[in-house]
N, C-alpha and C. Protein backbone atom coordinates (compact mmCIF):
# COMPACT_ATOMS: atom_id res chain seq x y z
N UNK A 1 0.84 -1.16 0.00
CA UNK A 1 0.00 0.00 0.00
C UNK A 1 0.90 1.24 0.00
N UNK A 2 1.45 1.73 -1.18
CA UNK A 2 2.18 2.25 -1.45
C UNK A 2 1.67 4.26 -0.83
N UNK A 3 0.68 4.34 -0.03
CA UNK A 3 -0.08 5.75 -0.15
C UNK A 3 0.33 6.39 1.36
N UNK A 4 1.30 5.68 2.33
CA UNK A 4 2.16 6.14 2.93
C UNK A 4 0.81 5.88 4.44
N UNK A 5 1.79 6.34 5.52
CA UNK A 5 0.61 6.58 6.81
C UNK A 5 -0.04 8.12 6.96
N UNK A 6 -0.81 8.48 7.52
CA UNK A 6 -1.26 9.53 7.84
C UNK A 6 -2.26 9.48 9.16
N UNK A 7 -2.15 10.84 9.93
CA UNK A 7 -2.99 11.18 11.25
C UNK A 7 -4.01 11.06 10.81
N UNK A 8 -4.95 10.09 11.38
CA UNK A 8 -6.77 9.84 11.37
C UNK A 8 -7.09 11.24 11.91
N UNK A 9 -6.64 12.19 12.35
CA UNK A 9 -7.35 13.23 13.32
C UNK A 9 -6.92 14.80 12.27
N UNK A 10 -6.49 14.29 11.04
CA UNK A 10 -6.34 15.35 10.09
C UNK A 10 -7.32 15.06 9.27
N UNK A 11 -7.89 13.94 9.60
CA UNK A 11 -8.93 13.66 8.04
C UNK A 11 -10.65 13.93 8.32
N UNK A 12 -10.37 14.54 9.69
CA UNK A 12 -11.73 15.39 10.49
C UNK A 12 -12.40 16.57 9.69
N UNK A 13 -13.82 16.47 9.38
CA UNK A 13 -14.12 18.04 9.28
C UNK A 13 -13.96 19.04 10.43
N UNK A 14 -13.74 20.17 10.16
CA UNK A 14 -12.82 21.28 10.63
C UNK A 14 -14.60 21.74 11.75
N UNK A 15 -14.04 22.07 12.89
CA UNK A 15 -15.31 22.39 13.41
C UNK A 15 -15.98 24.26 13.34
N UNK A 16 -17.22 24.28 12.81
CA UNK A 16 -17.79 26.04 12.94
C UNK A 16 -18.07 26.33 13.42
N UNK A 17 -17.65 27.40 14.22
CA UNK A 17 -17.82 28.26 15.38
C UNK A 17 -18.52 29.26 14.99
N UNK A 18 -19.68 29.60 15.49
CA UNK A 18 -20.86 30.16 14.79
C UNK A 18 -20.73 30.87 15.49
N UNK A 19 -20.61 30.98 16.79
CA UNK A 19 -20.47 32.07 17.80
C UNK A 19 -19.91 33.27 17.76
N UNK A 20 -18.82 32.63 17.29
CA UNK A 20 -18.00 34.06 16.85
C UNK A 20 -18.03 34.73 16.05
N UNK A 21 -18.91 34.76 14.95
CA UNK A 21 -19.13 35.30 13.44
C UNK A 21 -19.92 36.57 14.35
N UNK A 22 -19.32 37.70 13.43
CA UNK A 22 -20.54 38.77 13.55
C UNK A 22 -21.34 38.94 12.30
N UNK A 23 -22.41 39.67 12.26
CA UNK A 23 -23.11 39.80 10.83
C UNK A 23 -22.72 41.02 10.73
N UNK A 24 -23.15 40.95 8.96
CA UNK A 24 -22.56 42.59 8.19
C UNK A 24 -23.87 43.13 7.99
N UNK A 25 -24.03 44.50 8.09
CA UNK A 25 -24.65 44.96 8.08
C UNK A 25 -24.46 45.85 7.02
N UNK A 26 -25.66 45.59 5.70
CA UNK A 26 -25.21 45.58 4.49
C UNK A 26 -25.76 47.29 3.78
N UNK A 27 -26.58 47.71 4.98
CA UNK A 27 -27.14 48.87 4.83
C UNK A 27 -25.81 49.96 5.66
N UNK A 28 -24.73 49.62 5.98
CA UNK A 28 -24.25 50.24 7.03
C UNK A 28 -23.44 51.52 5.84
N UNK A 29 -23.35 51.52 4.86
CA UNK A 29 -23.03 52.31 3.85
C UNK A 29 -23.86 53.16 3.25
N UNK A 30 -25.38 53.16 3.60
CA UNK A 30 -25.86 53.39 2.17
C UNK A 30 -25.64 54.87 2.28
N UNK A 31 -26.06 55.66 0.51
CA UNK A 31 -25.79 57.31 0.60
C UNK A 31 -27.10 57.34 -0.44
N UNK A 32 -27.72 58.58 0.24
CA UNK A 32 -29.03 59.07 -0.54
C UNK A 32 -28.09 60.47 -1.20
N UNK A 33 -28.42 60.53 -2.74
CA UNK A 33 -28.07 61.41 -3.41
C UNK A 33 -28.00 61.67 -4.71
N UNK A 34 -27.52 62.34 -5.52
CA UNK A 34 -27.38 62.36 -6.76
C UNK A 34 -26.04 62.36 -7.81
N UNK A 35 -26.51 62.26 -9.37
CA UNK A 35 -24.84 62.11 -9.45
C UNK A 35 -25.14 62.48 -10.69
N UNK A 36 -24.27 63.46 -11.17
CA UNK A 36 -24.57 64.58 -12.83
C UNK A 36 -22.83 64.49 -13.03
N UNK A 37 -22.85 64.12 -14.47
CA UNK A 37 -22.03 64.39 -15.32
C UNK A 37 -22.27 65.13 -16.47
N UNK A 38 -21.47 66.24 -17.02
CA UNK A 38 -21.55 66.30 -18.47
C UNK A 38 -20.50 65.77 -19.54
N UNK A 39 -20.89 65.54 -20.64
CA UNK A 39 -20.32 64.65 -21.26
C UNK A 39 -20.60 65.42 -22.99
N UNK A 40 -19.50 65.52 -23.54
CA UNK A 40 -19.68 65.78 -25.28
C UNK A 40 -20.13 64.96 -26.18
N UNK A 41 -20.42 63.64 -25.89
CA UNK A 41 -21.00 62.28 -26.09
C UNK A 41 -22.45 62.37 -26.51
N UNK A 42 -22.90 62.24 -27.71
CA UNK A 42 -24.60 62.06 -27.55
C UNK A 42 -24.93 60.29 -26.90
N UNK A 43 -25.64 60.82 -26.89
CA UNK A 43 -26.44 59.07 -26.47
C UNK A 43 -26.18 58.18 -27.16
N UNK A 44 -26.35 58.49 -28.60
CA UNK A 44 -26.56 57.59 -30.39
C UNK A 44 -24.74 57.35 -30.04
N UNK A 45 -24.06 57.96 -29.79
CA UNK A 45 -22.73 57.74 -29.83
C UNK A 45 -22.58 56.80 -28.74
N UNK A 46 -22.78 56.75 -27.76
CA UNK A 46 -22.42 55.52 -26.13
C UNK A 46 -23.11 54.73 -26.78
N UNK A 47 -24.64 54.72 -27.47
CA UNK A 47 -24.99 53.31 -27.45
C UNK A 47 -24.61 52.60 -28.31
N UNK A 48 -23.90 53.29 -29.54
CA UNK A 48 -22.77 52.80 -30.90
C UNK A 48 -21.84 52.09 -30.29
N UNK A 49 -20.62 52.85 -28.98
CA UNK A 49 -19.94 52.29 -28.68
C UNK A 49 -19.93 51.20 -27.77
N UNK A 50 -21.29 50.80 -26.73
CA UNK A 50 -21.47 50.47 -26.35
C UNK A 50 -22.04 48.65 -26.99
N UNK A 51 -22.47 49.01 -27.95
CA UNK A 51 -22.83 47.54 -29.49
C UNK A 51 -21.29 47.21 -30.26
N UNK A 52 -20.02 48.10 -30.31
CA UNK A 52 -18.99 47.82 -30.11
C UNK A 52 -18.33 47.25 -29.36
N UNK A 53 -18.43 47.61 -27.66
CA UNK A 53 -17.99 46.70 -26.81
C UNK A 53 -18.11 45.21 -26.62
N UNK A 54 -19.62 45.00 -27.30
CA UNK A 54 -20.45 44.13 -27.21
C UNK A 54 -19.60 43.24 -28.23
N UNK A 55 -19.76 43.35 -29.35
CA UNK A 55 -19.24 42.37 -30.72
C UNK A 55 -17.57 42.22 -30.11
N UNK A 56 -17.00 42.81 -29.42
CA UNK A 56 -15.46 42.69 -29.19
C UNK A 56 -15.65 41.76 -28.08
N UNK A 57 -16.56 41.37 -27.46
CA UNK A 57 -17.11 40.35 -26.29
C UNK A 57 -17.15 39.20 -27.28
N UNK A 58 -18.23 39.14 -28.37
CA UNK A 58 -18.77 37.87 -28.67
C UNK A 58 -17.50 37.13 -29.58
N UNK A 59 -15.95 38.26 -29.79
CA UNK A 59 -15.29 37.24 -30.40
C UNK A 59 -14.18 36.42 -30.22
């Protein structure tokens, strides 16, 4: 049996300590607000380049 010896007490699942976990609190960030850019870009132009990005994906 060529697969050598090994510790029976390594081949244990690892025990979870639930206790100690804290939870995240996923709201602990949030920001009410707004957000404006201007841009020289029409729309017809982002969504051109944006069907560009796209075909450079599918190849």
């Amino acid at each position: 049996m060529g697969f050598g010896s090994y510790d029976e007490s390594e081949q244990q699942q690892p025990q979870d300590d639930d206790e100690d976990v804290e939870a995240v609190n996923v709201h602990e960030h949030d920001h009410d607000g707004q957000l404006e850019f201007e841009s020289d870009v029409t729309t017809d132009q982002l969504v051109s380049q944006l069907g560009s990005m796209k075909d450079d994906d599918e190849e």
